[in-house]
N, C-alpha and C. Protein backbone atom coordinates (compact mmCIF):
# COMPACT_ATOMS: atom_id res chain seq x y z
N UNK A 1 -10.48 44.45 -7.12
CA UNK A 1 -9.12 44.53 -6.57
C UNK A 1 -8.60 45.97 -6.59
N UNK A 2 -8.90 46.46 -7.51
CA UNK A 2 -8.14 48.10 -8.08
C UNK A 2 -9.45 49.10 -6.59
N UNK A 3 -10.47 48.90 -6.10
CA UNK A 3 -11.01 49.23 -4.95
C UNK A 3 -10.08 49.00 -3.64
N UNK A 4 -9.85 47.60 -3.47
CA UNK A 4 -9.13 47.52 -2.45
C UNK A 4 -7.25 48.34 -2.72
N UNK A 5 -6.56 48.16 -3.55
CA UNK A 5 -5.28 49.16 -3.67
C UNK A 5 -5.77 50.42 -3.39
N UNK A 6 -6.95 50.99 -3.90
CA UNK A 6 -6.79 52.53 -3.89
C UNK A 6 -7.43 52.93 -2.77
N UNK A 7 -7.95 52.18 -1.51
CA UNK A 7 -8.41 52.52 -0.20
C UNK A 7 -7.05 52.20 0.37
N UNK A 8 -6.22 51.03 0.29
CA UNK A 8 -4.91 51.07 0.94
C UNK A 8 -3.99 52.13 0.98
N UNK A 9 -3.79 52.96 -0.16
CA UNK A 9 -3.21 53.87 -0.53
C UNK A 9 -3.46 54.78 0.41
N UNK A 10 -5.03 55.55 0.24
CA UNK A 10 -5.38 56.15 1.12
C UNK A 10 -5.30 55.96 2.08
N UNK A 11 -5.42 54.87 2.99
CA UNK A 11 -5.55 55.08 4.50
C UNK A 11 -3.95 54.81 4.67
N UNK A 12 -3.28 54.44 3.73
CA UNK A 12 -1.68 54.35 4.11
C UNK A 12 -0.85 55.56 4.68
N UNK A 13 -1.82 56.93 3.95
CA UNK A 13 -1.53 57.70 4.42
C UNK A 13 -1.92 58.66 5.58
N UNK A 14 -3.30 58.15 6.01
CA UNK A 14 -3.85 58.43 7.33
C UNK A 14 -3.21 57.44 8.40
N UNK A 15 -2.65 56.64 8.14
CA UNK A 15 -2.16 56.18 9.19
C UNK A 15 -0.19 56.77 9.53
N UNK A 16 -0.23 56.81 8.58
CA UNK A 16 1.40 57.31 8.98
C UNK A 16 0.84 59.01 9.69
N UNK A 17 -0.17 59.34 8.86
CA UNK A 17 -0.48 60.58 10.03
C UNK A 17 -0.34 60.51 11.22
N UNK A 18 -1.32 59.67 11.83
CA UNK A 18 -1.91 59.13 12.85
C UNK A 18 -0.92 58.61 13.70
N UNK A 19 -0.14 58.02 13.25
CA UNK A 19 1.17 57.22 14.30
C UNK A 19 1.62 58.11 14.66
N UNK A 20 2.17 59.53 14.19
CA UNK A 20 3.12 60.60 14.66
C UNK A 20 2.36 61.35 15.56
N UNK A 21 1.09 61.58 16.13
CA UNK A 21 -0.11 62.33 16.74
C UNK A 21 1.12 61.88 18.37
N UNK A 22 1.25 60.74 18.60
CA UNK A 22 1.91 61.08 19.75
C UNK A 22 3.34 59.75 20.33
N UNK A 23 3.73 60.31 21.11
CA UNK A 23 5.17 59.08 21.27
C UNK A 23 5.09 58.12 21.91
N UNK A 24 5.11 57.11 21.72
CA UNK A 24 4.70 56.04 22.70
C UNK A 24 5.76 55.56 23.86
N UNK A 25 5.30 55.76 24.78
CA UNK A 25 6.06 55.22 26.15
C UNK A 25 5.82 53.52 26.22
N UNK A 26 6.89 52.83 25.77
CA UNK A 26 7.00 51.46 26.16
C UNK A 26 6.89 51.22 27.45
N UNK A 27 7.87 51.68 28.00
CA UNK A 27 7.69 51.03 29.57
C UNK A 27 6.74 51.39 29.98
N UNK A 28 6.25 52.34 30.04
CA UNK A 28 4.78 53.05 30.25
C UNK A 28 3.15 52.29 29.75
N UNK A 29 3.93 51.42 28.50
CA UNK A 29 2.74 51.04 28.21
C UNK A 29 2.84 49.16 28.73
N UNK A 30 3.79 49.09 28.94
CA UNK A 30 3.65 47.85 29.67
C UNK A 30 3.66 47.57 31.28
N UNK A 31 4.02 48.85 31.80
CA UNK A 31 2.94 48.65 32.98
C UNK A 31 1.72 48.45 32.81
N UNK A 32 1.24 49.48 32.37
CA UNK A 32 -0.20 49.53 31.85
C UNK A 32 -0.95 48.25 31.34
N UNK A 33 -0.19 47.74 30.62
CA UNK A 33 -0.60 45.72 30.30
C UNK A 33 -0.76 45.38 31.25
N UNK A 34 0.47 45.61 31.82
CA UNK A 34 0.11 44.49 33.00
C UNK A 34 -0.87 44.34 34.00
N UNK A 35 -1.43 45.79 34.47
CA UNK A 35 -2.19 46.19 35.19
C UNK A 35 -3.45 45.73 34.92
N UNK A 36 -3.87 46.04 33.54
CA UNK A 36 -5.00 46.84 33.12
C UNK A 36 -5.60 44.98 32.28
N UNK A 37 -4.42 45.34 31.24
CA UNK A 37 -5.02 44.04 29.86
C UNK A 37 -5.06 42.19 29.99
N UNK A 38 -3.32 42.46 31.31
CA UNK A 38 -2.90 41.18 31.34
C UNK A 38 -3.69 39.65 31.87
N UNK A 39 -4.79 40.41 32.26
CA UNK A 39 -6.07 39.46 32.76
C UNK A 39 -6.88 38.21 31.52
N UNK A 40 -6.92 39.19 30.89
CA UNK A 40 -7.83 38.42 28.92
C UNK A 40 -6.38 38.52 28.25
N UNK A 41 -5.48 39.14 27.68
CA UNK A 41 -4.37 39.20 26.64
C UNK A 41 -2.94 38.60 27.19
N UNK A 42 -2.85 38.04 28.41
CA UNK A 42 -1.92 38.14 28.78
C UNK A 42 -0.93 38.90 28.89
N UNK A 43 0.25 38.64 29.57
CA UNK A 43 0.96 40.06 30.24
C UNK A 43 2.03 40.36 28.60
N UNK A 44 2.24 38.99 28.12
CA UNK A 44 3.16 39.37 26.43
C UNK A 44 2.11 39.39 25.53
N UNK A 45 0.61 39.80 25.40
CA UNK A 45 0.11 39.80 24.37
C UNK A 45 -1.00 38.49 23.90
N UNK A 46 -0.66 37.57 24.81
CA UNK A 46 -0.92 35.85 23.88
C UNK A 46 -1.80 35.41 24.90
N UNK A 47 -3.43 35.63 24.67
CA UNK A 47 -4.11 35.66 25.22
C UNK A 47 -4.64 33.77 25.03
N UNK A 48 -5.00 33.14 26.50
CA UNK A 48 -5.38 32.18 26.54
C UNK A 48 -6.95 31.45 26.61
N UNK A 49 -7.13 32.40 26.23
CA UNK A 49 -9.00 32.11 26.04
C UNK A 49 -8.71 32.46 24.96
N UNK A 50 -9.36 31.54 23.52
CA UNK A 50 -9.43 31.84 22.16
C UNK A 50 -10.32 32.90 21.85
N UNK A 51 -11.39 32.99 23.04
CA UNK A 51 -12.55 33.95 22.33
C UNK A 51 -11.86 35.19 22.58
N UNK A 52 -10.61 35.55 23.04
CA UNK A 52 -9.96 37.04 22.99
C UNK A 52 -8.89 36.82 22.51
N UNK A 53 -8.68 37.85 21.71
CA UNK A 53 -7.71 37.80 20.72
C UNK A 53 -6.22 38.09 21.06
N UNK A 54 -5.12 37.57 20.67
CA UNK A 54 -3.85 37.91 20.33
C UNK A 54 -3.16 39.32 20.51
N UNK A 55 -2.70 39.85 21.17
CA UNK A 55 -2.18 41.58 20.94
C UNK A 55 -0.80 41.25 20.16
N UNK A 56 0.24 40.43 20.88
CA UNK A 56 1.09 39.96 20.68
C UNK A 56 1.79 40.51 19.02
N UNK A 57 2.30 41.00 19.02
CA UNK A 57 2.82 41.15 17.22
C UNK A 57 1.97 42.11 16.59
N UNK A 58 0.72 42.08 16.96
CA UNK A 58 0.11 43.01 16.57
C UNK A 58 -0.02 44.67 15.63
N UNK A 59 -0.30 45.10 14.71
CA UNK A 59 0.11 46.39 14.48
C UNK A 59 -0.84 47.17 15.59
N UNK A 60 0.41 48.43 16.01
CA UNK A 60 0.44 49.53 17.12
C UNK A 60 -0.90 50.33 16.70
N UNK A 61 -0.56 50.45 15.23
CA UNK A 61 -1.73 51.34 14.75
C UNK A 61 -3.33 51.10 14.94
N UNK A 62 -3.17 49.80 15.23
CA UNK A 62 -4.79 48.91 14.55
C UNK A 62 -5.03 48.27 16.01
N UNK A 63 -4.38 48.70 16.95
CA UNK A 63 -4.58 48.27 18.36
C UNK A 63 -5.07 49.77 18.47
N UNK A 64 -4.51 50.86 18.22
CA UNK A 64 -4.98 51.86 18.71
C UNK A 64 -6.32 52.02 18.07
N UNK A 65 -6.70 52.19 17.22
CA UNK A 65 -7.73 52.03 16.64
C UNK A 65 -8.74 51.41 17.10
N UNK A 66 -8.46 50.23 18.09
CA UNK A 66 -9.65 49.27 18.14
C UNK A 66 -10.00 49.94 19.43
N UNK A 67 -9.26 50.48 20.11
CA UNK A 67 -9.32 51.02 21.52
C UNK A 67 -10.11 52.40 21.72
N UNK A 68 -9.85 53.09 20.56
CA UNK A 68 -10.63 54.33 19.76
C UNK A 68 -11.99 54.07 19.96
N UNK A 69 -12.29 53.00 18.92
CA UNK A 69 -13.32 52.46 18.55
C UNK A 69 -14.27 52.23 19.66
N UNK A 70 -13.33 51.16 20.70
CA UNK A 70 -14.35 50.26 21.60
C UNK A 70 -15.06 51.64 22.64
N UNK A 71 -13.58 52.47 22.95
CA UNK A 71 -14.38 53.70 23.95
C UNK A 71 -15.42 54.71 23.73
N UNK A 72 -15.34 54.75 22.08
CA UNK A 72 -16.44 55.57 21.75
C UNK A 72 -17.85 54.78 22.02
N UNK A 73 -17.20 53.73 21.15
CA UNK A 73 -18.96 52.55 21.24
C UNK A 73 -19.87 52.70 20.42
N UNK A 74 -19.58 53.44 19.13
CA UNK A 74 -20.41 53.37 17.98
C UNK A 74 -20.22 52.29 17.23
N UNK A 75 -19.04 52.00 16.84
CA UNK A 75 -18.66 50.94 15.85
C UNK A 75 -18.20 50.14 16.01
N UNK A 76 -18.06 49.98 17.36
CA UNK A 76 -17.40 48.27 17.87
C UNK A 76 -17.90 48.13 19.51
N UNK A 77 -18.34 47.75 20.08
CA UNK A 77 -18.83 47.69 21.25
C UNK A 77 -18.56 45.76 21.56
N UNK A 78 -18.20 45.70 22.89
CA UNK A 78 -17.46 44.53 23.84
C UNK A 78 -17.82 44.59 25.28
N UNK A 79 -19.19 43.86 25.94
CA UNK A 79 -19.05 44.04 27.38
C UNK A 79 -18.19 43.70 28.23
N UNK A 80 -16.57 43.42 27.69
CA UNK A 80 -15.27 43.28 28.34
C UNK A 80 -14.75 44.30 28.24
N UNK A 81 -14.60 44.98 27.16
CA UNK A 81 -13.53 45.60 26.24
C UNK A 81 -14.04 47.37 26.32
N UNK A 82 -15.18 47.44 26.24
CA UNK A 82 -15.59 49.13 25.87
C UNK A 82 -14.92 49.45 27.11
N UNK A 83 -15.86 49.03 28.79
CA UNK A 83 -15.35 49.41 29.61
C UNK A 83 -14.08 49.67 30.44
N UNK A 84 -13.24 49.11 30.18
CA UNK A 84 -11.76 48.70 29.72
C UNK A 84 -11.33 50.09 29.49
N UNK A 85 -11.76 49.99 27.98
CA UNK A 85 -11.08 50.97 27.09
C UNK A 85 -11.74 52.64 27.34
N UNK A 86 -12.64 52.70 27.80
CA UNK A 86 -13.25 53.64 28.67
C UNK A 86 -12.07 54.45 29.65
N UNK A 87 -11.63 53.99 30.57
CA UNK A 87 -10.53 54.52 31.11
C UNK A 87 -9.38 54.69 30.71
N UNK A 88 -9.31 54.14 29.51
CA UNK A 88 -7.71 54.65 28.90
C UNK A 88 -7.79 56.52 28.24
N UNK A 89 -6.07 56.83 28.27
CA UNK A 89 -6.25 58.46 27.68
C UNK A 89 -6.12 57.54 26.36
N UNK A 90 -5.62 58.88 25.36
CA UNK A 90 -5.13 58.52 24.06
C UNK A 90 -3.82 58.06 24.17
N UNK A 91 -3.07 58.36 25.18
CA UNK A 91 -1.63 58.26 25.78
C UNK A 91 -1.42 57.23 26.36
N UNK A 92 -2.01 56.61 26.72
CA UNK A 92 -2.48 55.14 27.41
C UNK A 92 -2.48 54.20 26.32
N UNK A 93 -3.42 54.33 25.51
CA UNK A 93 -3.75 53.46 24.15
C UNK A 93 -2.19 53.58 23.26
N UNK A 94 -2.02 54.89 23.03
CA UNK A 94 -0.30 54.89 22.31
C UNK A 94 1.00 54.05 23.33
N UNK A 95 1.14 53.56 24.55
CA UNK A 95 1.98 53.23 24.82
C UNK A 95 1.56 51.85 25.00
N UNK A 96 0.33 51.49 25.53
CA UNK A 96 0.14 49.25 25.29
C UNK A 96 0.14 49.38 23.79
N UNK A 97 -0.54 50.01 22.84
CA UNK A 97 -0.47 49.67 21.46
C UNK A 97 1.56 49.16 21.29
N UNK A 98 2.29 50.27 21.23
CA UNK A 98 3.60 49.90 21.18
C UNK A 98 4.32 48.82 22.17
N UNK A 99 3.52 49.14 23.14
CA UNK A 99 4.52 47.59 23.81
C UNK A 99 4.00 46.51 23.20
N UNK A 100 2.49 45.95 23.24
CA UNK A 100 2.48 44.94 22.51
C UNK A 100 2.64 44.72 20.96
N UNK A 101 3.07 45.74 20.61
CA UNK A 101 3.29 45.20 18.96
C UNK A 101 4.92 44.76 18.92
N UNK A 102 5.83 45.17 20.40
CA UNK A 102 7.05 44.60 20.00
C UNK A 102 6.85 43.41 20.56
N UNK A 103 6.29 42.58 20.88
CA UNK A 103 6.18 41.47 21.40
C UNK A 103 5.44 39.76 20.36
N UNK A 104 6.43 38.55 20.69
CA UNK A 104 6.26 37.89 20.25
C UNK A 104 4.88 36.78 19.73
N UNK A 105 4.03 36.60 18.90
CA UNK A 105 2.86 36.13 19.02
C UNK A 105 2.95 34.27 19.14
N UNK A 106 2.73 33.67 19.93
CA UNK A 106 2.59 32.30 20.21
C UNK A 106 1.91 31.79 18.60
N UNK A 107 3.21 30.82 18.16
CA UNK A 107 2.75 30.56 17.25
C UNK A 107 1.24 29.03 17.53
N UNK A 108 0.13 29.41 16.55
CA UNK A 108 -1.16 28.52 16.56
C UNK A 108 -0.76 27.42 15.98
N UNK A 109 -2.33 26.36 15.82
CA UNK A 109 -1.87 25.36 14.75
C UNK A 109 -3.54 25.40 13.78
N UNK A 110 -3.10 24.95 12.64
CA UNK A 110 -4.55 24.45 11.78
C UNK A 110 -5.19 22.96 12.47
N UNK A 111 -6.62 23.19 11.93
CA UNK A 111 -7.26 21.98 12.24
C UNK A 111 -6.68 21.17 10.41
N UNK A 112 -5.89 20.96 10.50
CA UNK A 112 -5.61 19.78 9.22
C UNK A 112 -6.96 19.52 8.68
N UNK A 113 -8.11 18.77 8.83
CA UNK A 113 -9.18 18.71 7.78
C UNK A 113 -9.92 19.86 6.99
N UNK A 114 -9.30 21.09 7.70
CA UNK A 114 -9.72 22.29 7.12
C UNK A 114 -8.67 23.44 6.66
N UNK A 115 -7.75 22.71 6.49
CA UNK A 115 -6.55 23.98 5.44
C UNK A 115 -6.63 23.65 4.17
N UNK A 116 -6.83 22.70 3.44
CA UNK A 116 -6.93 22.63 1.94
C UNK A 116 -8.41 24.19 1.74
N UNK A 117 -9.30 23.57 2.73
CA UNK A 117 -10.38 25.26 2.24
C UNK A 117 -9.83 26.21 2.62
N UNK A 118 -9.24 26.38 3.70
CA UNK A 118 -9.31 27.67 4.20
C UNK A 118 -7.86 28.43 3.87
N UNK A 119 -6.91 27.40 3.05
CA UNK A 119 -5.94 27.93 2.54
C UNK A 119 -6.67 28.36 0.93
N UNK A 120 -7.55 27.93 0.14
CA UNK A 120 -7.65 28.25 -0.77
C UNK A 120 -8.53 29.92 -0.71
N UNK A 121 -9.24 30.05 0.40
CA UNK A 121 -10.03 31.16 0.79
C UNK A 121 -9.12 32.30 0.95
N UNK A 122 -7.79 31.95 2.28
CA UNK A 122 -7.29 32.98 2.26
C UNK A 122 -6.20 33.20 0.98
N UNK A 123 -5.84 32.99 0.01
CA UNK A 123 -4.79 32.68 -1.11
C UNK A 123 -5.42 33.20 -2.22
N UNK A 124 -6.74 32.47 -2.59
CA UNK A 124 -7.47 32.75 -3.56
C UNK A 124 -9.36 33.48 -3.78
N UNK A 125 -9.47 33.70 -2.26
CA UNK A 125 -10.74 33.86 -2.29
C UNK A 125 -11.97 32.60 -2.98
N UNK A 126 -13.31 33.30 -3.57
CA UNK A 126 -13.84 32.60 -4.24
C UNK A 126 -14.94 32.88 -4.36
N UNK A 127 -14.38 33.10 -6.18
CA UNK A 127 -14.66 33.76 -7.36
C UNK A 127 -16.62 33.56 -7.34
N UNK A 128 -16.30 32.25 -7.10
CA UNK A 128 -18.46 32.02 -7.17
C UNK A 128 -19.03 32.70 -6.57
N UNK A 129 -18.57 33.45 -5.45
CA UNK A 129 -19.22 34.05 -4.14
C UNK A 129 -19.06 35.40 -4.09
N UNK A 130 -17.72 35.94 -4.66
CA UNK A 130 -17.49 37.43 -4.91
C UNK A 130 -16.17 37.41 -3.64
N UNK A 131 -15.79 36.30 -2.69
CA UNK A 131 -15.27 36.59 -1.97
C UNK A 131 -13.48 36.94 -2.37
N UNK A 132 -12.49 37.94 -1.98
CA UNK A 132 -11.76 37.94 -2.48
C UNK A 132 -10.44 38.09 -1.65
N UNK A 133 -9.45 37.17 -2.00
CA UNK A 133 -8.83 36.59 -1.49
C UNK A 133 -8.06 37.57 0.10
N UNK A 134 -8.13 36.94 1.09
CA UNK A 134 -7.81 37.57 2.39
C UNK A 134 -6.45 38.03 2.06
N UNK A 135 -5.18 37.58 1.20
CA UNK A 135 -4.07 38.01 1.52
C UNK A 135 -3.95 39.30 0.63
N UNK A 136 -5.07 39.67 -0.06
CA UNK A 136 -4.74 40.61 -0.94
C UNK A 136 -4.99 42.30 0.57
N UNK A 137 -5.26 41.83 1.30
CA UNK A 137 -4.86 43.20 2.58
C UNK A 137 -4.39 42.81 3.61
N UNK A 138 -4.35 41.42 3.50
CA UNK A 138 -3.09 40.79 5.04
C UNK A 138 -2.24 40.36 5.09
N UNK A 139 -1.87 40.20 3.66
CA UNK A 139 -0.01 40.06 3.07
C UNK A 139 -0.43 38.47 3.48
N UNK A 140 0.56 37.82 2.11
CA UNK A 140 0.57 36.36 2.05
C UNK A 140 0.84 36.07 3.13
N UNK A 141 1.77 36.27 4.23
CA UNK A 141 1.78 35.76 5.67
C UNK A 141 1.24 35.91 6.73
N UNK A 142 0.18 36.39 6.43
CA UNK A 142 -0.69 36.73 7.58
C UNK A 142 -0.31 38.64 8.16
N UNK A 143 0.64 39.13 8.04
CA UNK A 143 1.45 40.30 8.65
C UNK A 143 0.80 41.61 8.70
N UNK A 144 0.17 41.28 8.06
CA UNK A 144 -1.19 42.51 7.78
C UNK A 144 -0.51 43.57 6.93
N UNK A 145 -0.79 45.01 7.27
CA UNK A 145 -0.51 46.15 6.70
C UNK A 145 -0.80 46.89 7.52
N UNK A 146 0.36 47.84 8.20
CA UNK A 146 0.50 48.23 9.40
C UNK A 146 -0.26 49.96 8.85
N UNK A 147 0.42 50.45 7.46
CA UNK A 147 -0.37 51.79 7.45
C UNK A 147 -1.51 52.38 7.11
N UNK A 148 -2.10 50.82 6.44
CA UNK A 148 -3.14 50.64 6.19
C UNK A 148 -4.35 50.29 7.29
N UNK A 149 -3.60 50.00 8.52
CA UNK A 149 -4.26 49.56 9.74
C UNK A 149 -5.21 48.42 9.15
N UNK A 150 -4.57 47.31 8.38
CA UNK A 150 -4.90 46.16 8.06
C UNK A 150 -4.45 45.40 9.28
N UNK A 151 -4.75 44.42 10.06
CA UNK A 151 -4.37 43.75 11.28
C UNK A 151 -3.64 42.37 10.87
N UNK A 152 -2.58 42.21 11.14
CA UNK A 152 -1.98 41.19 11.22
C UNK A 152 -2.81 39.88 11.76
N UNK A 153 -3.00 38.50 11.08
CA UNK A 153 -3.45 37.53 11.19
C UNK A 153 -2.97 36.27 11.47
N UNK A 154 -1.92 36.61 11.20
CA UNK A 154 -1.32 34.91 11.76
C UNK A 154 -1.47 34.68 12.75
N UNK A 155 -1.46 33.11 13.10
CA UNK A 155 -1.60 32.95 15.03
C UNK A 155 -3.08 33.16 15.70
N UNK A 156 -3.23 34.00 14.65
CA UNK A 156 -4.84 34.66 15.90
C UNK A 156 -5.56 33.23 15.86
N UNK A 157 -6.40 33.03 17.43
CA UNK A 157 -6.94 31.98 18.29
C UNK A 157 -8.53 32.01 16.39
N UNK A 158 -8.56 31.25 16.22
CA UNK A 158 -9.10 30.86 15.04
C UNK A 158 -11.38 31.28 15.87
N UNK A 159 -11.23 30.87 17.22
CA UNK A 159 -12.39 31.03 17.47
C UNK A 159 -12.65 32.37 16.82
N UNK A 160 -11.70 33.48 17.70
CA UNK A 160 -11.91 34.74 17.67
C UNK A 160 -12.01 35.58 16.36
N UNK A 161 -11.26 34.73 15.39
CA UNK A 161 -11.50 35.27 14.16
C UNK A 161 -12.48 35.07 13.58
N UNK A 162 -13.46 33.72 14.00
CA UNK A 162 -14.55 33.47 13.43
C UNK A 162 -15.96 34.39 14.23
N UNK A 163 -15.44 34.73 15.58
CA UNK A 163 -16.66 35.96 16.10
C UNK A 163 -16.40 37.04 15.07
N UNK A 164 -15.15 37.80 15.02
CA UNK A 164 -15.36 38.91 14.70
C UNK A 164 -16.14 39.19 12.75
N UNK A 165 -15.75 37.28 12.15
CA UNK A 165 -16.25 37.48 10.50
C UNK A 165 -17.83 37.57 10.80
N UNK A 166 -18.29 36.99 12.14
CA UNK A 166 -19.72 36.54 12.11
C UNK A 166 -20.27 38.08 12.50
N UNK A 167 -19.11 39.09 13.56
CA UNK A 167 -19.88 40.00 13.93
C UNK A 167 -20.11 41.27 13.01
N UNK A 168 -19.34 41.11 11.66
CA UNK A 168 -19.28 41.74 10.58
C UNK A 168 -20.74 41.37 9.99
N UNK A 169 -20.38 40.23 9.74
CA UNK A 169 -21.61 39.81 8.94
C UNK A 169 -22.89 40.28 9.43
N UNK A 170 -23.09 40.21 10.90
CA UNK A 170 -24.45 41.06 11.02
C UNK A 170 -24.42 42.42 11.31
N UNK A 171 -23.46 42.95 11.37
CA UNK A 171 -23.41 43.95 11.42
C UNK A 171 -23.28 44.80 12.94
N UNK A 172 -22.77 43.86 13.64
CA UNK A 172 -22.92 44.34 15.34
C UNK A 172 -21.37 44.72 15.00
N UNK A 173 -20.61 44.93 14.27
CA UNK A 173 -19.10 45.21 14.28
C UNK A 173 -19.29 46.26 12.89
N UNK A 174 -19.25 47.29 12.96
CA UNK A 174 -18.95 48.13 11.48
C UNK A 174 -18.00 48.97 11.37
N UNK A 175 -16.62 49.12 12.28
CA UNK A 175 -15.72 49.43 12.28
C UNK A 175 -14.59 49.45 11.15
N UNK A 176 -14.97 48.70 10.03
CA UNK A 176 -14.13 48.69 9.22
C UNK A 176 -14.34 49.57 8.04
N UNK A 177 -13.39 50.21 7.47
CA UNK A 177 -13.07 51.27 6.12
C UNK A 177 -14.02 51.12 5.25
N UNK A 178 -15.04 51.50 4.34
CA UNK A 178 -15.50 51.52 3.88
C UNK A 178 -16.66 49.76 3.59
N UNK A 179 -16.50 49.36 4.71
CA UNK A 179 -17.45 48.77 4.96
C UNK A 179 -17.03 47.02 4.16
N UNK A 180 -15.92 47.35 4.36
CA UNK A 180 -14.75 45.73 3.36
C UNK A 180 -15.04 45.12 3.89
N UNK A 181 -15.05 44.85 5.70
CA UNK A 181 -14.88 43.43 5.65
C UNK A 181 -16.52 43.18 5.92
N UNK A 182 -17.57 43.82 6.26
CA UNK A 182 -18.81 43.93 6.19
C UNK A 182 -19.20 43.27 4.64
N UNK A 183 -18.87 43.20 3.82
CA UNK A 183 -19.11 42.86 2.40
C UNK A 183 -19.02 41.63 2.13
N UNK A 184 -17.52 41.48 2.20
CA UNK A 184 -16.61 40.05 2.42
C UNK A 184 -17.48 39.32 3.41
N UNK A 185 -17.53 39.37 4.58
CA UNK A 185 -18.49 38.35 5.32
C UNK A 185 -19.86 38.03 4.62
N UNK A 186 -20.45 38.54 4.42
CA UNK A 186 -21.76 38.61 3.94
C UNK A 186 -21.91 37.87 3.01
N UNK A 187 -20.82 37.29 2.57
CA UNK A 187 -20.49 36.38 1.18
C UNK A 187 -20.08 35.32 1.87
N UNK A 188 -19.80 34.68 3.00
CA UNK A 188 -19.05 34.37 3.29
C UNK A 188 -20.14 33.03 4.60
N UNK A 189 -20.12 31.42 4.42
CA UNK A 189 -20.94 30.54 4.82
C UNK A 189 -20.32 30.65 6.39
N UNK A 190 -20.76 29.94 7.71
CA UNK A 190 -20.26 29.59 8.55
C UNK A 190 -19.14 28.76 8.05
N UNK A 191 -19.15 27.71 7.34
CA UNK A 191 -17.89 26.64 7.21
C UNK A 191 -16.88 27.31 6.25
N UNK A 192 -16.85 28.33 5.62
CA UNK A 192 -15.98 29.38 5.32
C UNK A 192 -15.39 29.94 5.96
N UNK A 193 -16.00 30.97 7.34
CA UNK A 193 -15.16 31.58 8.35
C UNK A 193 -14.42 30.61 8.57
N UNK A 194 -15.25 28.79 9.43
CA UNK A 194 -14.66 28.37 9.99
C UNK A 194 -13.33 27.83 9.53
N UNK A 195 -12.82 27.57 8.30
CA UNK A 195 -11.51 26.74 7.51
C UNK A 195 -10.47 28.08 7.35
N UNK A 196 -11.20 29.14 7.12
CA UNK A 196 -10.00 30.38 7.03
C UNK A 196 -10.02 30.51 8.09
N UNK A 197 -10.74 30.70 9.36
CA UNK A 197 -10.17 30.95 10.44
C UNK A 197 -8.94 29.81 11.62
N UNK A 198 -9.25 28.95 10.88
CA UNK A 198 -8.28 27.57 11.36
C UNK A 198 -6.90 27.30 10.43
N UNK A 199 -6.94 27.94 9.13
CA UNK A 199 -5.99 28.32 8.71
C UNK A 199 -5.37 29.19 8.89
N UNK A 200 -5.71 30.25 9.69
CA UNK A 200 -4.85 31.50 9.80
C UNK A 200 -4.56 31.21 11.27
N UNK A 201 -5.13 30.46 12.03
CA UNK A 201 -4.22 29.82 13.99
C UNK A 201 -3.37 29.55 13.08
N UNK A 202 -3.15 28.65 11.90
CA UNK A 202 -1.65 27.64 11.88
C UNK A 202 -0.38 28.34 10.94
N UNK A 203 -0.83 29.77 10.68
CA UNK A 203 -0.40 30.87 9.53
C UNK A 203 0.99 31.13 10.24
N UNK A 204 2.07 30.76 9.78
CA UNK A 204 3.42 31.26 10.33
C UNK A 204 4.38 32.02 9.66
């Protein structure tokens, strides 16, 4: 636990760096949604295919980031998404990051036979496995940690959360800080993703 506080710390403060690098044009960036994203994310964020994720509510920071990420194509690669994100500037990415993070996320629901697990996973982790508890970097409500560029979880389409634990786990996703959630998965069964990820659609 005292690992995970003292990487939060740190990147708490690379990210408040990072947010000030440039100003985000709202209206600017929601043309740009509309144009560009509103096809997979919809035009407010609340994307209707589960296998793509939520922008909706989103932190600004950790949208920009993923957009970073996907255009470089070392550490996160998407044959939807790189190319996409390929044509954005950095100025582009700073103004959809801010429009969709002021925007509302469609609240999900749980599959009921699977929140007693997947509430105990994200709440308490588990201890037999090394896995440790999801809210200790996504805030008991799902809300994430915006300077930490922890990603807000509630709501998210439960499929999509279960690609991205699976794409950790093998390692086709290594985008994350010191290699956390790469760890955490790896500990972590298919019917594990699947109950935390059906608990966090119904996370309000």
């Amino acid at each position: 636990m005292k690992k995970f506080i003292a990487l939060s710390a740190a990147l708490a403060m690379l990210g408040a760096a990072g947010s000030a690098a440039a100003a985000a044009d709202v209206a600017a960036g929601k043309e740009k949604a509309t144009t560009v994203c509103a096809a997979c994310h919809g035009a407010d964020g609340n994307s209707v295919n589960p296998q793509w994720p939520n922008l909706a509510g989103q932190h600004a920071s950790y949208i920009v980031k993923q957009l970073q990420d996907l255009k470089a194509g070392k550490t996160r690669s998407n044959a939807l998404m790189s190319p996409q994100a390929a044509g954005l500037s950095e100025q582009d990415m700073e103004n959809v990051a801010a429009y969709f993070s002021q925007q509302k996320v469609n609240v999900g629901s749980a599959d009921k036979s699977k929140v007693a697990a997947g509430e105990k996973i994200f709440r308490a982790g588990d201890k037999a496995t090394g896995v440790p508890a999801c809210m200790a970097c996504h805030a008991p409500d799902g809300s994430g940690n915006e300077s930490a560029r922890f990603p807000a979880l509630a709501s998210q389409h439960a499929q999509y959360v279960v690609l991205q634990l699976k794409a950790f786990r093998d390692g086709s996703r290594s985008n994350d800080p010191n290699k956390m959630m790469r760890d955490i998965a790896s500990k972590m069964t298919d019917a594990q993703m699947e109950a935390v990820a059906s608990y966090i659609n119904g996370l309000h």
